[in-house]
PDB file of N, CA and C in Angstrom:
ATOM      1  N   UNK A   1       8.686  -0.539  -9.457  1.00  0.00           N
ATOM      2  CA  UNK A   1       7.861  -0.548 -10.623  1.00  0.00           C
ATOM      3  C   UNK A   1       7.143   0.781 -10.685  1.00  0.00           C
ATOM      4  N   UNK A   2       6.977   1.159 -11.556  1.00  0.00           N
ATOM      5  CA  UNK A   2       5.951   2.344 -12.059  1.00  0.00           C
ATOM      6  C   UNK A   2       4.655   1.862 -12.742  1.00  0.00           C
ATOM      7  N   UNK A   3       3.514   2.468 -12.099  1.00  0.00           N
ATOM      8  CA  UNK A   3       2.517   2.444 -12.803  1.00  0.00           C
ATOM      9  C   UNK A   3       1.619   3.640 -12.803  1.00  0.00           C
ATOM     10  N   UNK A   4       0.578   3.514 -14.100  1.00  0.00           N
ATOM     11  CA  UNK A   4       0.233   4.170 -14.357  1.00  0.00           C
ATOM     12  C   UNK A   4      -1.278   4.533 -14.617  1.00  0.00           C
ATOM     13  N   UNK A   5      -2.202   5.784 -14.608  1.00  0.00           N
ATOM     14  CA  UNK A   5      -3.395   5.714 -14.198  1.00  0.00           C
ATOM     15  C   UNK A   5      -3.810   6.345 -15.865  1.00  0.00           C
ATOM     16  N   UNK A   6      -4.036   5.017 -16.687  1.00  0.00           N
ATOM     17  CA  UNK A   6      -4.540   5.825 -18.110  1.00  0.00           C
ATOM     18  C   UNK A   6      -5.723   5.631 -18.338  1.00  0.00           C
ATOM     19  N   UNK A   7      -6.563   4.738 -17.404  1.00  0.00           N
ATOM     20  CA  UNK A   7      -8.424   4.811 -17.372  1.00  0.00           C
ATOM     21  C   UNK A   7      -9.046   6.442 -17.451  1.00  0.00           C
ATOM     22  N   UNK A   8     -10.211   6.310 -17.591  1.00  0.00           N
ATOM     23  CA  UNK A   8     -11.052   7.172 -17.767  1.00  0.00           C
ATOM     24  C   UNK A   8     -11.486   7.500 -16.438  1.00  0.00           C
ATOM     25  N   UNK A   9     -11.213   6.486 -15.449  1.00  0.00           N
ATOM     26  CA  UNK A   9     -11.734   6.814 -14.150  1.00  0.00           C
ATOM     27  C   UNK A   9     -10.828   7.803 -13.379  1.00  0.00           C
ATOM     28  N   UNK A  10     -11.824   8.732 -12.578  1.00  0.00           N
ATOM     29  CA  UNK A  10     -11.177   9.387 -11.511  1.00  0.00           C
ATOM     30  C   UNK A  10      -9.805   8.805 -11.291  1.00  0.00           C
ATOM     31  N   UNK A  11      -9.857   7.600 -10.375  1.00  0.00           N
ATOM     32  CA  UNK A  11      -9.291   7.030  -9.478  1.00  0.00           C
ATOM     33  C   UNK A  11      -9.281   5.468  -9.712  1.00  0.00           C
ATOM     34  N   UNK A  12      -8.006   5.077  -9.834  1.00  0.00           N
ATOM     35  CA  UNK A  12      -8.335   3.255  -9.590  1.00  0.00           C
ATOM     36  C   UNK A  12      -6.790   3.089  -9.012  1.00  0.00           C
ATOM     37  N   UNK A  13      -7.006   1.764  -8.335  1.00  0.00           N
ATOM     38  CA  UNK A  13      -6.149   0.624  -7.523  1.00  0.00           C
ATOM     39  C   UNK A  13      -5.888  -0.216  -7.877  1.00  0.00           C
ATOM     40  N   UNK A  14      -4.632  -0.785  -7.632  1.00  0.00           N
ATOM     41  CA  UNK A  14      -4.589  -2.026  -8.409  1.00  0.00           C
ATOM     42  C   UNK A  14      -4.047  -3.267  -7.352  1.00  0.00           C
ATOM     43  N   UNK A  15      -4.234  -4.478  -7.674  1.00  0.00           N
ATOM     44  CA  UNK A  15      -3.786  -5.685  -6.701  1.00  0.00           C
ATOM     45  C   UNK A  15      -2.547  -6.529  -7.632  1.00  0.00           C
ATOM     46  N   UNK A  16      -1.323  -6.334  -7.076  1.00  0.00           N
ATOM     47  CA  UNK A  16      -0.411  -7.272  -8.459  1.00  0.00           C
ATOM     48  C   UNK A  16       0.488  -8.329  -7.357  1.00  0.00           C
ATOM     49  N   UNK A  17       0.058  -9.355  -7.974  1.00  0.00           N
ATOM     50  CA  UNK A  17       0.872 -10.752  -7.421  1.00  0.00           C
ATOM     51  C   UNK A  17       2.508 -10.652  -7.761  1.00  0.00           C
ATOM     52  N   UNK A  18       3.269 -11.034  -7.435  1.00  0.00           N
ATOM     53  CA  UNK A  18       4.366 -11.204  -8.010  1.00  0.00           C
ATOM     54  C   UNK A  18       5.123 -12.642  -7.155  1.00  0.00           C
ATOM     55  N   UNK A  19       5.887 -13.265  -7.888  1.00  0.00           N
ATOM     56  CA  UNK A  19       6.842 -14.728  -7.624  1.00  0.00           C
ATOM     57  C   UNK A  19       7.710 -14.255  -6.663  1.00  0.00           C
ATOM     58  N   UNK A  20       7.847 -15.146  -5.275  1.00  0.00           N
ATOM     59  CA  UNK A  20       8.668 -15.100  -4.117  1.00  0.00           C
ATOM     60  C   UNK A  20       7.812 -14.348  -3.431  1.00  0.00           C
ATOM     61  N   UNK A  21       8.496 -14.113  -2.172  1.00  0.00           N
ATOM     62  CA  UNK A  21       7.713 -13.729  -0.909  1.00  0.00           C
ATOM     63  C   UNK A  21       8.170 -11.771  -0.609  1.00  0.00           C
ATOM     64  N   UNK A  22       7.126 -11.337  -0.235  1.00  0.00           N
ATOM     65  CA  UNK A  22       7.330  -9.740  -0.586  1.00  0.00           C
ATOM     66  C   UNK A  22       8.207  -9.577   0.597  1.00  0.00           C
ATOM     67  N   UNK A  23       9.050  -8.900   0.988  1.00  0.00           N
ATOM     68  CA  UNK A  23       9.991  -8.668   2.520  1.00  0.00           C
ATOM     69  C   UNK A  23       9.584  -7.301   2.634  1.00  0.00           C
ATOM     70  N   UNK A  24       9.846  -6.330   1.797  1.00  0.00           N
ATOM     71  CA  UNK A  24       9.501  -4.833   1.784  1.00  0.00           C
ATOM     72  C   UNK A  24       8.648  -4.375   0.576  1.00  0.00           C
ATOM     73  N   UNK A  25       7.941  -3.306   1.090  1.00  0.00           N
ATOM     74  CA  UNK A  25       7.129  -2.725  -0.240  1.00  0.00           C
ATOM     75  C   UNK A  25       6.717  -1.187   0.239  1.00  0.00           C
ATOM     76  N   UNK A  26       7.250  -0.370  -0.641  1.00  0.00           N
ATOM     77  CA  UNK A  26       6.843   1.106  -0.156  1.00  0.00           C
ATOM     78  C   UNK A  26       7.055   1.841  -1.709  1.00  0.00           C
ATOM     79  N   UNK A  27       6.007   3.010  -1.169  1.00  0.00           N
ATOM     80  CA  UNK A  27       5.671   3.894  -2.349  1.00  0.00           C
ATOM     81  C   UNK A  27       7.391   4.966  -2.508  1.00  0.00           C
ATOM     82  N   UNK A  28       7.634   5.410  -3.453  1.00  0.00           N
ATOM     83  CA  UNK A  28       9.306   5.667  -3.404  1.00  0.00           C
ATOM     84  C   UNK A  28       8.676   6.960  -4.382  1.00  0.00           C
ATOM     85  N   UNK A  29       9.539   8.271  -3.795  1.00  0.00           N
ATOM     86  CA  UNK A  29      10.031   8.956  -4.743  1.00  0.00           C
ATOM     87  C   UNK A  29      10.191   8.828  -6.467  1.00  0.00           C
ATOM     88  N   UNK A  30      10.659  10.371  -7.131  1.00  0.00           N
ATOM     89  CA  UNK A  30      11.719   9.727  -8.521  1.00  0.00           C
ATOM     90  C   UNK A  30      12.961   9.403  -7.897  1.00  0.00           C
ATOM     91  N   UNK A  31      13.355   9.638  -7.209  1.00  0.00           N
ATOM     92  CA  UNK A  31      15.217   9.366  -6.564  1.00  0.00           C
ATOM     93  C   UNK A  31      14.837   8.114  -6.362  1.00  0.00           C
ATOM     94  N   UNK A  32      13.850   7.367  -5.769  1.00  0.00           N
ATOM     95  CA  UNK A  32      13.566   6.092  -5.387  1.00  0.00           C
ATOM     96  C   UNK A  32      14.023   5.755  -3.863  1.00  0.00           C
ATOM     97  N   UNK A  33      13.117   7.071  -2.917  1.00  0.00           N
ATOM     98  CA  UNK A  33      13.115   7.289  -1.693  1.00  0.00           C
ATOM     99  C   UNK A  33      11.946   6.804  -0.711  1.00  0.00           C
ATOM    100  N   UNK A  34      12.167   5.809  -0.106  1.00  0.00           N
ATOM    101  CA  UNK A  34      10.540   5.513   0.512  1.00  0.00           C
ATOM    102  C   UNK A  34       9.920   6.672   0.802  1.00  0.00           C
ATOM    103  N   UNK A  35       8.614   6.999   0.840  1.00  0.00           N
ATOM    104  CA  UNK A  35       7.891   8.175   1.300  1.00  0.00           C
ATOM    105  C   UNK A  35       6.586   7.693   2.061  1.00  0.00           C
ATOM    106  N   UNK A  36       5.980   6.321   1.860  1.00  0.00           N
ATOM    107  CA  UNK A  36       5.264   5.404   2.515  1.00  0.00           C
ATOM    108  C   UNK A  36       4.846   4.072   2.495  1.00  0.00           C
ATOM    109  N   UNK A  37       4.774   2.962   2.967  1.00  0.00           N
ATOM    110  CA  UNK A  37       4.530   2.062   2.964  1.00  0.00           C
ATOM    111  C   UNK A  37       3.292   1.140   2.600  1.00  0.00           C
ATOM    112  N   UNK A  38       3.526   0.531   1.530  1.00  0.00           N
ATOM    113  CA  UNK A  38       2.090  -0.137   0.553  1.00  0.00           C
ATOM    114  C   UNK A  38       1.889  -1.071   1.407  1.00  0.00           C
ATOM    115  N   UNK A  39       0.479  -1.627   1.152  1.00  0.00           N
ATOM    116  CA  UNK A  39      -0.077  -2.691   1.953  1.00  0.00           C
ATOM    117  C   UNK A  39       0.190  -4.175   0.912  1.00  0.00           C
ATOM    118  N   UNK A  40       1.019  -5.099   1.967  1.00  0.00           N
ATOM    119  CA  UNK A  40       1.160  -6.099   1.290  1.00  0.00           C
ATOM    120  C   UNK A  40       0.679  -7.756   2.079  1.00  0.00           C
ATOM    121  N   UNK A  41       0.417  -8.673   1.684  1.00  0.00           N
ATOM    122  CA  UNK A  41       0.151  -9.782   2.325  1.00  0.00           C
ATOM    123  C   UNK A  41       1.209 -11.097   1.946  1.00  0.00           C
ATOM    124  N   UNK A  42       2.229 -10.310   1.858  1.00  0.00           N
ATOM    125  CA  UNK A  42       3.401 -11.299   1.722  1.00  0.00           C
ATOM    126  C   UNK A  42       3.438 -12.237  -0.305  1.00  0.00           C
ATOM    127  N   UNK A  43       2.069 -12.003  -0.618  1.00  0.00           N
ATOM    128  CA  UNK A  43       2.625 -12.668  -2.243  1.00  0.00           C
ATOM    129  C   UNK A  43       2.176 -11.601  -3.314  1.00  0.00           C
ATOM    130  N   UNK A  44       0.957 -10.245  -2.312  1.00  0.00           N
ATOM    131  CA  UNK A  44       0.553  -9.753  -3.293  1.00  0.00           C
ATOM    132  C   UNK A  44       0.740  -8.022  -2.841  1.00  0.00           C
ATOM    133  N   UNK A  45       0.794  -7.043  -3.344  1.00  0.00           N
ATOM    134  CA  UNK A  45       0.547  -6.140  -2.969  1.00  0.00           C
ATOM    135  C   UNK A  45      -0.327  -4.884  -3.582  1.00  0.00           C
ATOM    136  N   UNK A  46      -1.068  -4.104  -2.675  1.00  0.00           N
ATOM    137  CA  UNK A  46      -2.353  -3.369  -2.860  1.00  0.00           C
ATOM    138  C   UNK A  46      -1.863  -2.069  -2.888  1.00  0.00           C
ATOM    139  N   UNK A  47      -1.993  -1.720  -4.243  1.00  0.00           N
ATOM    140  CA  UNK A  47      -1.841   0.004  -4.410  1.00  0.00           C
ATOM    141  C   UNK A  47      -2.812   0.717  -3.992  1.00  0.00           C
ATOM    142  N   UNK A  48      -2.974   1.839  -3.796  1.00  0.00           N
ATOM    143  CA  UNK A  48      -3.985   2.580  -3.115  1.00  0.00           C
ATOM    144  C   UNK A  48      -4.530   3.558  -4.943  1.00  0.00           C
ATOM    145  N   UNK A  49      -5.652   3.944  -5.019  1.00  0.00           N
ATOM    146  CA  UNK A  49      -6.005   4.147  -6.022  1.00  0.00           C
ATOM    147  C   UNK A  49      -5.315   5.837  -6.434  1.00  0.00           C
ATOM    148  N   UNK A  50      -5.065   5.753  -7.668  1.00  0.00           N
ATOM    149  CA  UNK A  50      -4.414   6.770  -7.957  1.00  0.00           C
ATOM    150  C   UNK A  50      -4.950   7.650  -8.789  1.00  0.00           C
ATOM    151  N   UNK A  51      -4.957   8.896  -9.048  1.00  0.00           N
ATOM    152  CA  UNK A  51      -5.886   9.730 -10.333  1.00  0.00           C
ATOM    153  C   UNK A  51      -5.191   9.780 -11.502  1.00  0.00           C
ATOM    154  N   UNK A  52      -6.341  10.025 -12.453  1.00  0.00           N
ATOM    155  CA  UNK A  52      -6.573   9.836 -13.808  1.00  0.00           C
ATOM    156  C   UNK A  52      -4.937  10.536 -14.295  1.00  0.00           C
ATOM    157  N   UNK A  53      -4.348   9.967 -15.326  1.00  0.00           N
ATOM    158  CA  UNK A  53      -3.381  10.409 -16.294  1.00  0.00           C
ATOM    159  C   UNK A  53      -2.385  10.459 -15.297  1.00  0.00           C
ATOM    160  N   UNK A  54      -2.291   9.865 -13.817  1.00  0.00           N
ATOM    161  CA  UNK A  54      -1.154  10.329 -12.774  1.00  0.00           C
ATOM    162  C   UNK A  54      -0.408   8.563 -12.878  1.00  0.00           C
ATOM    163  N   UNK A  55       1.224   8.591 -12.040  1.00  0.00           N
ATOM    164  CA  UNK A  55       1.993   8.132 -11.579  1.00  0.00           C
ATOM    165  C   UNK A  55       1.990   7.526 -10.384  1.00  0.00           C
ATOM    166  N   UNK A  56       2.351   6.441 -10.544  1.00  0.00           N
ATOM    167  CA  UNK A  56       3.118   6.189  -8.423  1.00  0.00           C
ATOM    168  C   UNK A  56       4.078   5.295  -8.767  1.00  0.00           C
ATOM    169  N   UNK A  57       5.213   5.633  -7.997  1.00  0.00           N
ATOM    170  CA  UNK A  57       6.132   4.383  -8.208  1.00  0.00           C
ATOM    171  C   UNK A  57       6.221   3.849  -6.872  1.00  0.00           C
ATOM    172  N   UNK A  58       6.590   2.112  -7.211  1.00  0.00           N
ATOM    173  CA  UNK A  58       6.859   1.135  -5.852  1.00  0.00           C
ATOM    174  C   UNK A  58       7.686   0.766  -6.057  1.00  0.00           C
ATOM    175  N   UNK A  59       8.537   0.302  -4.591  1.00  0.00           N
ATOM    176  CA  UNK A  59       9.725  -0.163  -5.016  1.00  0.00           C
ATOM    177  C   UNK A  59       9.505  -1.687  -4.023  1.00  0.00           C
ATOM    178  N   UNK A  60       9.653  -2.745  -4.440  1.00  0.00           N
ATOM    179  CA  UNK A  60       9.129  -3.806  -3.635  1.00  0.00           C
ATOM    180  C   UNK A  60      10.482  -5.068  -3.770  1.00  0.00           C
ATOM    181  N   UNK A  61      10.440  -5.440  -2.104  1.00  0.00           N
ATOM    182  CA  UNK A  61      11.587  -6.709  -2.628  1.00  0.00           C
ATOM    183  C   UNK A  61      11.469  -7.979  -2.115  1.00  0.00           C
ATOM    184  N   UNK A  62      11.820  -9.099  -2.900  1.00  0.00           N
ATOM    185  CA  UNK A  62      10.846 -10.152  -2.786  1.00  0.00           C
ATOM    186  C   UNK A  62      12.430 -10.797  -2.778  1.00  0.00           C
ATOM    187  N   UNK A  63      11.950 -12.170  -2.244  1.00  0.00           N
ATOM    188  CA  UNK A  63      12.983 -13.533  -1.921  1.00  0.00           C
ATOM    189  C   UNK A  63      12.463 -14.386  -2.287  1.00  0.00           C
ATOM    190  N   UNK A  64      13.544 -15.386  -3.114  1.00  0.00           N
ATOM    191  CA  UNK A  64      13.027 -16.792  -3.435  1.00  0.00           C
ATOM    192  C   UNK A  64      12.228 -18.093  -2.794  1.00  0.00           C
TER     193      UNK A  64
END
């Protein structure tokens, strides 16, 4: 997933639930290359806060 930082704030984070159980979750390149590993608790995972008008993509994989 890609998201994106279009607040007014410096910096924000975000917490996103998603359906099934997380197995892997890492911050990826544009090629869609791990480069580091997001913090997850198995249903939800915690982006680290990102700056204003900027990018991060995750690439996360979940099981039924």
């Amino acid at each position: 997933m890609r998201l994106y930082n279009g607040l007014d704030h410096e910096a924000a984070g975000a917490t996103i639930r998603v359906p099934g159980t997380i197995e892997h979750a890492s911050y990826v390149d544009l090629l869609e290359r791990d480069s580091a590993p997001v913090a997850h608790d198995g249903a939800t995972i915690t982006v680290d806060p990102i700056g204003h008008c900027k990018f991060v993509s995750v690439y996360v994989e979940i099981t039924a």
